[in-house]
N, C-alpha and C. Protein backbone atom coordinates (compact mmCIF):
# COMPACT_ATOMS: atom_id res chain seq x y z
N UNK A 1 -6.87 34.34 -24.16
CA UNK A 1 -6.79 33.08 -23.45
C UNK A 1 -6.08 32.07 -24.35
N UNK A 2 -5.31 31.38 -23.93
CA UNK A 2 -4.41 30.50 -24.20
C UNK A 2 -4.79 28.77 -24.03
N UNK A 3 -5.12 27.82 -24.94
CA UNK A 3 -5.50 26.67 -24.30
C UNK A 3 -4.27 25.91 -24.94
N UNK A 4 -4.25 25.02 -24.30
CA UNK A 4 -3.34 24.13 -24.61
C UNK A 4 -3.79 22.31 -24.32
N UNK A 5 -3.60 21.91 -25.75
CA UNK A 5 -4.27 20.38 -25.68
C UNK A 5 -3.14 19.42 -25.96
N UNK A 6 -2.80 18.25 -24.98
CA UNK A 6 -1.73 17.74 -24.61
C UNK A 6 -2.79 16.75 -25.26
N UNK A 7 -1.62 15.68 -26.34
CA UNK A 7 -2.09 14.40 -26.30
C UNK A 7 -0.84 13.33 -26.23
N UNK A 8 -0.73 12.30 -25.98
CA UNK A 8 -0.02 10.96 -26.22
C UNK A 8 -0.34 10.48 -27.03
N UNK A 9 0.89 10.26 -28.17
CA UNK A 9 0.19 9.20 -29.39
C UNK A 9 1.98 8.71 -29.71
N UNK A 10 1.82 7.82 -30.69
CA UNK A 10 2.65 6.65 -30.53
C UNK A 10 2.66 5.57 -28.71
N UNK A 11 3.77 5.21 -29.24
CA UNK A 11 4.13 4.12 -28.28
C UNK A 11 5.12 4.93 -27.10
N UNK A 12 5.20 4.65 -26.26
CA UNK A 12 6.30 5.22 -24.82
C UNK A 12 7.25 4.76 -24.76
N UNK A 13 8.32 5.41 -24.23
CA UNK A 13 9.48 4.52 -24.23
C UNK A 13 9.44 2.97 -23.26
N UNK A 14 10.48 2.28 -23.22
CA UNK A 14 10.15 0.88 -22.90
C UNK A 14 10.09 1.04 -21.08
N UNK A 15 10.85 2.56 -21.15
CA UNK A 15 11.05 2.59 -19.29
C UNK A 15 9.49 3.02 -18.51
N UNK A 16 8.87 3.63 -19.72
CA UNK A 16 7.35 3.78 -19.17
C UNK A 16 6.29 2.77 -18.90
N UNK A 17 5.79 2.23 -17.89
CA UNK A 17 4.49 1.47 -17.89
C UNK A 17 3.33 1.94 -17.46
N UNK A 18 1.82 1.89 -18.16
CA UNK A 18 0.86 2.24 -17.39
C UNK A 18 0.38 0.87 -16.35
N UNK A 19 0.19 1.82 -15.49
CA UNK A 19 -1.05 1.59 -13.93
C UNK A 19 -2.32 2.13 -13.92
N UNK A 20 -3.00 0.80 -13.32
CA UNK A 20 -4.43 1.75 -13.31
C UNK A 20 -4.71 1.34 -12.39
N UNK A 21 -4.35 1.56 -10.99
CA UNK A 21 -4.90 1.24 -9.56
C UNK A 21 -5.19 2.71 -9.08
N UNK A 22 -6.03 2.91 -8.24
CA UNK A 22 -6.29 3.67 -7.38
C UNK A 22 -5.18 3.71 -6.23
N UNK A 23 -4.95 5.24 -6.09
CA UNK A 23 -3.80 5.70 -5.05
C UNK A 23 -4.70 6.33 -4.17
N UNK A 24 -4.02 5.61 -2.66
CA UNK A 24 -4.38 6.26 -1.59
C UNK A 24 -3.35 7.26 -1.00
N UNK A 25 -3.62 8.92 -1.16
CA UNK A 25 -2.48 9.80 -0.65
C UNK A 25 -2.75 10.13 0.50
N UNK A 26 -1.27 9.87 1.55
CA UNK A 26 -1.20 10.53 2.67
C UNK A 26 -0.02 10.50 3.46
N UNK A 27 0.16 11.04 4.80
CA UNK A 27 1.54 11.75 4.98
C UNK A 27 1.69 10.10 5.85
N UNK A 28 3.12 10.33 6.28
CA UNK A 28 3.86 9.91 7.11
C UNK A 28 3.70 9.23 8.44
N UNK A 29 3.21 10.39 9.50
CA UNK A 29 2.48 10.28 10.37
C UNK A 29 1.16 9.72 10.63
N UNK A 30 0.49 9.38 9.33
CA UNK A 30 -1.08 9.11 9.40
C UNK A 30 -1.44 7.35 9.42
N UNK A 31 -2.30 7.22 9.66
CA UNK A 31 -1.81 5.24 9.95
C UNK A 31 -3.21 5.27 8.64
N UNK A 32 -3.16 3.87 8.02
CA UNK A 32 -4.35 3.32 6.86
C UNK A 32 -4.24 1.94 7.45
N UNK A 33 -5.84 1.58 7.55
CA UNK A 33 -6.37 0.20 7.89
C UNK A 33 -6.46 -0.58 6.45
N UNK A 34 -5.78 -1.78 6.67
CA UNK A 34 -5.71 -2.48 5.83
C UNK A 34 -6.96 -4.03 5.63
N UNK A 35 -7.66 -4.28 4.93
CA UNK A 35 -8.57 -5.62 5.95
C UNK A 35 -8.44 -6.60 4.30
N UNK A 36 -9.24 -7.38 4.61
CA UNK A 36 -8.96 -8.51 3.96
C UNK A 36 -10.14 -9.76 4.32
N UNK A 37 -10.70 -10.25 3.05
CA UNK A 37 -11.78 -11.49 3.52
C UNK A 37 -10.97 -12.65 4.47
N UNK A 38 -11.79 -13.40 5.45
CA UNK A 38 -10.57 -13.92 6.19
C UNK A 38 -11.03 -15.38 5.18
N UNK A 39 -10.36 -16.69 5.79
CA UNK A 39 -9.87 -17.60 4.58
C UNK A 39 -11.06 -19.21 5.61
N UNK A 40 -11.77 -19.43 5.01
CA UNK A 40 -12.12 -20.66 6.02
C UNK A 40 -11.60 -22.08 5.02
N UNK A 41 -11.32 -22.84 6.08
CA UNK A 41 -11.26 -22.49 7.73
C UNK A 41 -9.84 -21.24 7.69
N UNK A 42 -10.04 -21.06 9.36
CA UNK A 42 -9.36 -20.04 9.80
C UNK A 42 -8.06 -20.01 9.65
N UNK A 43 -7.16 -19.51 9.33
CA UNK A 43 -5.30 -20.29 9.27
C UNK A 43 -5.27 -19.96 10.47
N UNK A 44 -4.35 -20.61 11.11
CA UNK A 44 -3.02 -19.81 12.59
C UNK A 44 -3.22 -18.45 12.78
N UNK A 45 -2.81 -17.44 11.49
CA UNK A 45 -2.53 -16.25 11.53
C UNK A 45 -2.28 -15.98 10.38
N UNK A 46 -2.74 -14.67 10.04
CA UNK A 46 -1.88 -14.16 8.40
C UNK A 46 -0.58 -12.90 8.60
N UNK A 47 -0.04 -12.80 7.60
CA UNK A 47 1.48 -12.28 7.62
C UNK A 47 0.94 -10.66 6.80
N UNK A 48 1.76 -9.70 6.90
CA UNK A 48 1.28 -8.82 6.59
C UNK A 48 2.45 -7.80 6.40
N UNK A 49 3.09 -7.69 4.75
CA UNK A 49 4.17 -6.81 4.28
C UNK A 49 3.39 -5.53 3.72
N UNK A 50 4.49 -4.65 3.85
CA UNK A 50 4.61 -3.18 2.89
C UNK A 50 5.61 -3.53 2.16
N UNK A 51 4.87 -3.66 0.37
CA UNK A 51 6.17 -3.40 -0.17
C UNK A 51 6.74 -2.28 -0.78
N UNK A 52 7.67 -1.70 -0.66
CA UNK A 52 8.09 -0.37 -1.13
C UNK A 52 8.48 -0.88 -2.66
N UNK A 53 7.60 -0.22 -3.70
CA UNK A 53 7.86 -0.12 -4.92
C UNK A 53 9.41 0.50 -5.46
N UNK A 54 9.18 1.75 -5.04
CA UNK A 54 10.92 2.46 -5.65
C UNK A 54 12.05 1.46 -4.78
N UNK A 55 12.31 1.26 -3.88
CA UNK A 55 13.24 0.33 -2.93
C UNK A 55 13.78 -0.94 -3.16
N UNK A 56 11.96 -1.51 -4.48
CA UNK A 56 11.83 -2.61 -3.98
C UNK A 56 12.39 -3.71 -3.14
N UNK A 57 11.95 -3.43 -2.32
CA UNK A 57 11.82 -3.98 -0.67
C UNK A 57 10.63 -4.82 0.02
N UNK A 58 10.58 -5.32 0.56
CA UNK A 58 9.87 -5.54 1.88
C UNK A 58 9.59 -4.69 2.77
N UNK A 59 9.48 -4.33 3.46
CA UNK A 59 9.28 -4.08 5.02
C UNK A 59 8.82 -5.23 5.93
N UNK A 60 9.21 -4.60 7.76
CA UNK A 60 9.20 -6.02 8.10
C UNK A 60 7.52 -6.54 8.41
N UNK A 61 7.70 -7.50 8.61
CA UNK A 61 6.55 -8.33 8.35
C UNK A 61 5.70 -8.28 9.83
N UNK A 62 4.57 -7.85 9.45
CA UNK A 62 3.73 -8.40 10.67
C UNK A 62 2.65 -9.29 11.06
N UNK A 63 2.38 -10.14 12.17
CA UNK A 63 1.80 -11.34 12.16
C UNK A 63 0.01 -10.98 12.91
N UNK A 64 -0.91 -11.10 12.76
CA UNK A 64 -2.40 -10.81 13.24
C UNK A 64 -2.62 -12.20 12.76
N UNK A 65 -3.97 -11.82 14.18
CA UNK A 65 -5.17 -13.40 13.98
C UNK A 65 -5.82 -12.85 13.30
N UNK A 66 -6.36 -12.08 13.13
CA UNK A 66 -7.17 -11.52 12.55
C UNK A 66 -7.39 -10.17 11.95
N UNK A 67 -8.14 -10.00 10.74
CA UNK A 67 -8.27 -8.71 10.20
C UNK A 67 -8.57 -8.02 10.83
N UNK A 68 -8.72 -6.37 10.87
CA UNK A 68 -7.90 -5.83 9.92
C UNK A 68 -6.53 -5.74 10.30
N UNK A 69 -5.50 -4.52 9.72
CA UNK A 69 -4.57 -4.27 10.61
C UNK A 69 -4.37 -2.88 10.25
N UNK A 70 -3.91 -2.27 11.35
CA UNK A 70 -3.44 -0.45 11.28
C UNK A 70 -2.09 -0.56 10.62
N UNK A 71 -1.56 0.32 10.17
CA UNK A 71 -0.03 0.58 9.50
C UNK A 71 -0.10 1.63 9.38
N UNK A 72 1.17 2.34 9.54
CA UNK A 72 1.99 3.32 9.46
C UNK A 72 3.06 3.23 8.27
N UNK A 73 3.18 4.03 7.56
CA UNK A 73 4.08 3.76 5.85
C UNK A 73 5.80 4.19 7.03
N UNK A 74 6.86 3.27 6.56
CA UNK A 74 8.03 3.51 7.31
C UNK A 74 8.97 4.68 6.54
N UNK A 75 8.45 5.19 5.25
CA UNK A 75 9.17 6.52 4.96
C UNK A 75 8.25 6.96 3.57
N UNK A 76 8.61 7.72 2.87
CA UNK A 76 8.14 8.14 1.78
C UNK A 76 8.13 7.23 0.75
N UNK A 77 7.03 6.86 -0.51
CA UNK A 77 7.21 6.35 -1.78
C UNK A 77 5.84 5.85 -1.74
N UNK A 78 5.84 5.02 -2.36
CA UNK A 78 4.54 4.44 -3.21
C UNK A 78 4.72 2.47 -2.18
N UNK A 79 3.46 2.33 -2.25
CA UNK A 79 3.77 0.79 -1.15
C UNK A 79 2.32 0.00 -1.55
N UNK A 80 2.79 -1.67 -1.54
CA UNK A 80 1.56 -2.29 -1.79
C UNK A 80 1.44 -3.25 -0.84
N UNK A 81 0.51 -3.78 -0.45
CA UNK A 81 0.09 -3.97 0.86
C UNK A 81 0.29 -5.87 0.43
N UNK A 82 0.63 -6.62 0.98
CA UNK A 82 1.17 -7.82 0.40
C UNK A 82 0.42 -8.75 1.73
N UNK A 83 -0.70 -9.65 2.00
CA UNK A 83 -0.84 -10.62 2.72
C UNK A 83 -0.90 -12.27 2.94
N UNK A 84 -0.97 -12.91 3.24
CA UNK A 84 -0.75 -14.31 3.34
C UNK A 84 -1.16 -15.08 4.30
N UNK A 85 -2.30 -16.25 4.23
CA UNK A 85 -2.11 -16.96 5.23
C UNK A 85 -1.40 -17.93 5.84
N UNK A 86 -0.95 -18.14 7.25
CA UNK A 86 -0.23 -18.85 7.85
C UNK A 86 -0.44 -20.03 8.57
N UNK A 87 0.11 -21.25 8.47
CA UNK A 87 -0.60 -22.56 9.08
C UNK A 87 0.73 -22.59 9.58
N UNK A 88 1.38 -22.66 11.08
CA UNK A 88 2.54 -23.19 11.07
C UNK A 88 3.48 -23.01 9.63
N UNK A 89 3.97 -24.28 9.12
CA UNK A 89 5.19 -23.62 8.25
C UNK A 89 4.65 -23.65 6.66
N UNK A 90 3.75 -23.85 6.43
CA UNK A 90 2.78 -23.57 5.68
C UNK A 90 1.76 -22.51 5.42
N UNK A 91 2.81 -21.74 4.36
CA UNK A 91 2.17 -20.93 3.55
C UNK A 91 1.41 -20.78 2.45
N UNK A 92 0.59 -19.32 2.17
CA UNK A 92 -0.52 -19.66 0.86
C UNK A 92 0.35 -18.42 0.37
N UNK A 93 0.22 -18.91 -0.95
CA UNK A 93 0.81 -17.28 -2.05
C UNK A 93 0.60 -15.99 -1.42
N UNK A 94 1.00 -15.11 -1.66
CA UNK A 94 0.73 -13.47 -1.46
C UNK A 94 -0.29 -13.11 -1.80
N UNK A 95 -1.31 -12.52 -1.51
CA UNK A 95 -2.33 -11.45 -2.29
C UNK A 95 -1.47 -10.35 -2.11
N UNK A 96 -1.75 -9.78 -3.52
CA UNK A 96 -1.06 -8.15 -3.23
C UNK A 96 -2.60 -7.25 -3.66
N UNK A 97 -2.29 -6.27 -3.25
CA UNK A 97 -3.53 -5.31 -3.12
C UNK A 97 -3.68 -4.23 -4.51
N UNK A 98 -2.24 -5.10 -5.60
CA UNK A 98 -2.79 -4.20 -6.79
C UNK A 98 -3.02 -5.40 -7.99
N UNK A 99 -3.70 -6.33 -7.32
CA UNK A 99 -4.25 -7.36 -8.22
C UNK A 99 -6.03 -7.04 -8.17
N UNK A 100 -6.46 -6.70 -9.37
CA UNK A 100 -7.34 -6.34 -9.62
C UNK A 100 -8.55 -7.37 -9.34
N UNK A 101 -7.91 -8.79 -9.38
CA UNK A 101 -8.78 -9.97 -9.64
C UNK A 101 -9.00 -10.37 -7.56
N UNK A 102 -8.74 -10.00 -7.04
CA UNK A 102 -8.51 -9.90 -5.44
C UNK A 102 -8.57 -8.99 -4.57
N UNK A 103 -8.52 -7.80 -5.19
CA UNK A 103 -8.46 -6.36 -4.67
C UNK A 103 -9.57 -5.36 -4.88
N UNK A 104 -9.99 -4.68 -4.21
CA UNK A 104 -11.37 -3.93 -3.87
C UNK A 104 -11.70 -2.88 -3.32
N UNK A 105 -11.92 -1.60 -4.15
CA UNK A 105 -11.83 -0.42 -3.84
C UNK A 105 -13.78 -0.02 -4.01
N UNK A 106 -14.14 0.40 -3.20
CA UNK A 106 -15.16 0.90 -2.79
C UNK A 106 -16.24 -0.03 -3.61
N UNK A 107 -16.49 -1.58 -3.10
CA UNK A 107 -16.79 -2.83 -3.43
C UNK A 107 -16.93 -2.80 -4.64
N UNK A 108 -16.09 -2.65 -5.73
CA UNK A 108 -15.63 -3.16 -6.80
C UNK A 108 -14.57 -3.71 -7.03
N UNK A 109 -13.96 -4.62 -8.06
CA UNK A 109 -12.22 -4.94 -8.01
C UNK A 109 -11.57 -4.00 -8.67
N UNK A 110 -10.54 -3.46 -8.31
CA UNK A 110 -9.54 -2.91 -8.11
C UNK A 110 -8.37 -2.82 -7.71
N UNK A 111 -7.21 -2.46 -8.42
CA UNK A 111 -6.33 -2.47 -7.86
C UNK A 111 -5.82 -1.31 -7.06
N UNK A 112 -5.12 -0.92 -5.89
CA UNK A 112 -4.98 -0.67 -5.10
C UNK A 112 -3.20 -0.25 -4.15
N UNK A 113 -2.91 0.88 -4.53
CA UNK A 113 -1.33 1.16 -3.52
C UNK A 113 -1.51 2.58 -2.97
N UNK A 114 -0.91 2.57 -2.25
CA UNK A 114 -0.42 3.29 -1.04
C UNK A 114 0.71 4.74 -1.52
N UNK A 115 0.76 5.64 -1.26
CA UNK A 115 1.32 6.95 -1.72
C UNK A 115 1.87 7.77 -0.46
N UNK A 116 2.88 7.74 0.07
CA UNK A 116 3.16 8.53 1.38
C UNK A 116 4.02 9.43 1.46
N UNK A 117 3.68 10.71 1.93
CA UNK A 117 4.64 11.59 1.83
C UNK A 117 5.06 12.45 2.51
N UNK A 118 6.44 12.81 3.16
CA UNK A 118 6.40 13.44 4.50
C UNK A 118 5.95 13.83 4.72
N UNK A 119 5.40 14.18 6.33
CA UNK A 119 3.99 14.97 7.26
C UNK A 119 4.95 16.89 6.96
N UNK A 120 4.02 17.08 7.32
CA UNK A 120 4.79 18.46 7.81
C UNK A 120 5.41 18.83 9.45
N UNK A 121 5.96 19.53 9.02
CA UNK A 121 6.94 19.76 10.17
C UNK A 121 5.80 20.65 11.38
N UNK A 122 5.82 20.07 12.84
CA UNK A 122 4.84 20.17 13.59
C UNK A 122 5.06 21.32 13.82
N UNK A 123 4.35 22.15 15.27
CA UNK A 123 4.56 23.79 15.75
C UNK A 123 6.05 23.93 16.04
N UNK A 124 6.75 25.14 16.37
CA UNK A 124 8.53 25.10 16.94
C UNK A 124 7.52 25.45 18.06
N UNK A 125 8.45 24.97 19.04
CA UNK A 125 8.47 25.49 20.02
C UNK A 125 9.98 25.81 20.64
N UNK A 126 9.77 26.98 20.90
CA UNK A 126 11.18 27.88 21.11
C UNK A 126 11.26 27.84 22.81
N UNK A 127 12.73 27.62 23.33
CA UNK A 127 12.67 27.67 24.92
C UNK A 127 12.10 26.50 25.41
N UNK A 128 11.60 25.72 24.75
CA UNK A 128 10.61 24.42 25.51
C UNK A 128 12.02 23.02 25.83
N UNK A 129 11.10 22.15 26.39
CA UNK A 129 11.54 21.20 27.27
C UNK A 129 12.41 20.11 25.90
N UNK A 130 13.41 19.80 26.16
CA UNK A 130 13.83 19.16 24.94
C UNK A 130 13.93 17.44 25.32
């Protein structure tokens, strides 16, 4: 038997950073509820981005009265869930969901992103209705 003991020592190169959020993995097809303490008083509405980390991007934005909200990831990568409340044209900063000091994984703080990765390819169906 063969063991092998991997360690890290020195420093990483400068292109490396550690993370210590909790990843939620799942495919494509699968939707994740997103929720959030709501803000009193109530705003108008809050705003509600995916941001694609590798892309860095946005995605487009969606508007709810209220918590929670369903989402669907719009392709593969890593995504952090970005919200805000809305008064008319008055906005409050972003919470992002990998701020540890705001963010809450199985009621502790935590930080928190999203991991999506194509579904698999469904049954063929051969001869069928196209």
């Amino acid at each position: 038997m063969i063991t092998a003991i991997l360690a890290v020592s020195g420093v990483p190169a400068a292109a490396f950073e550690a993370k210590d959020f909790v990843t939620y993995f799942g495919t494509t097809d699968e939707s994740i509820t997103v929720s959030w303490d709501e803000n009193s008083p109530a705003p108008e509405r809050y705003e509600v981005v995916l941001y694609h980390v590798e892309r860095r991007t946005d995605g487009p934005s969606v508007s709810v009265v209220l918590p929670p909200i369903v989402l669907r990831l719009p392709r593969t990568g890593h995504y952090i869930a970005k919200i805000r409340a809305c008064d008319g044209e008055d906005y409050s900063e972003w919470a992002e969901s990998i701020d540890p000091a705001i963010a809450v994984v199985d009621g502790q703080p935590r930080g928190w992103w999203i991991y999506g990765h194509v579904a698999p390819p469904g049954t063929p169906i051969i001869g069928g209705k196209k």
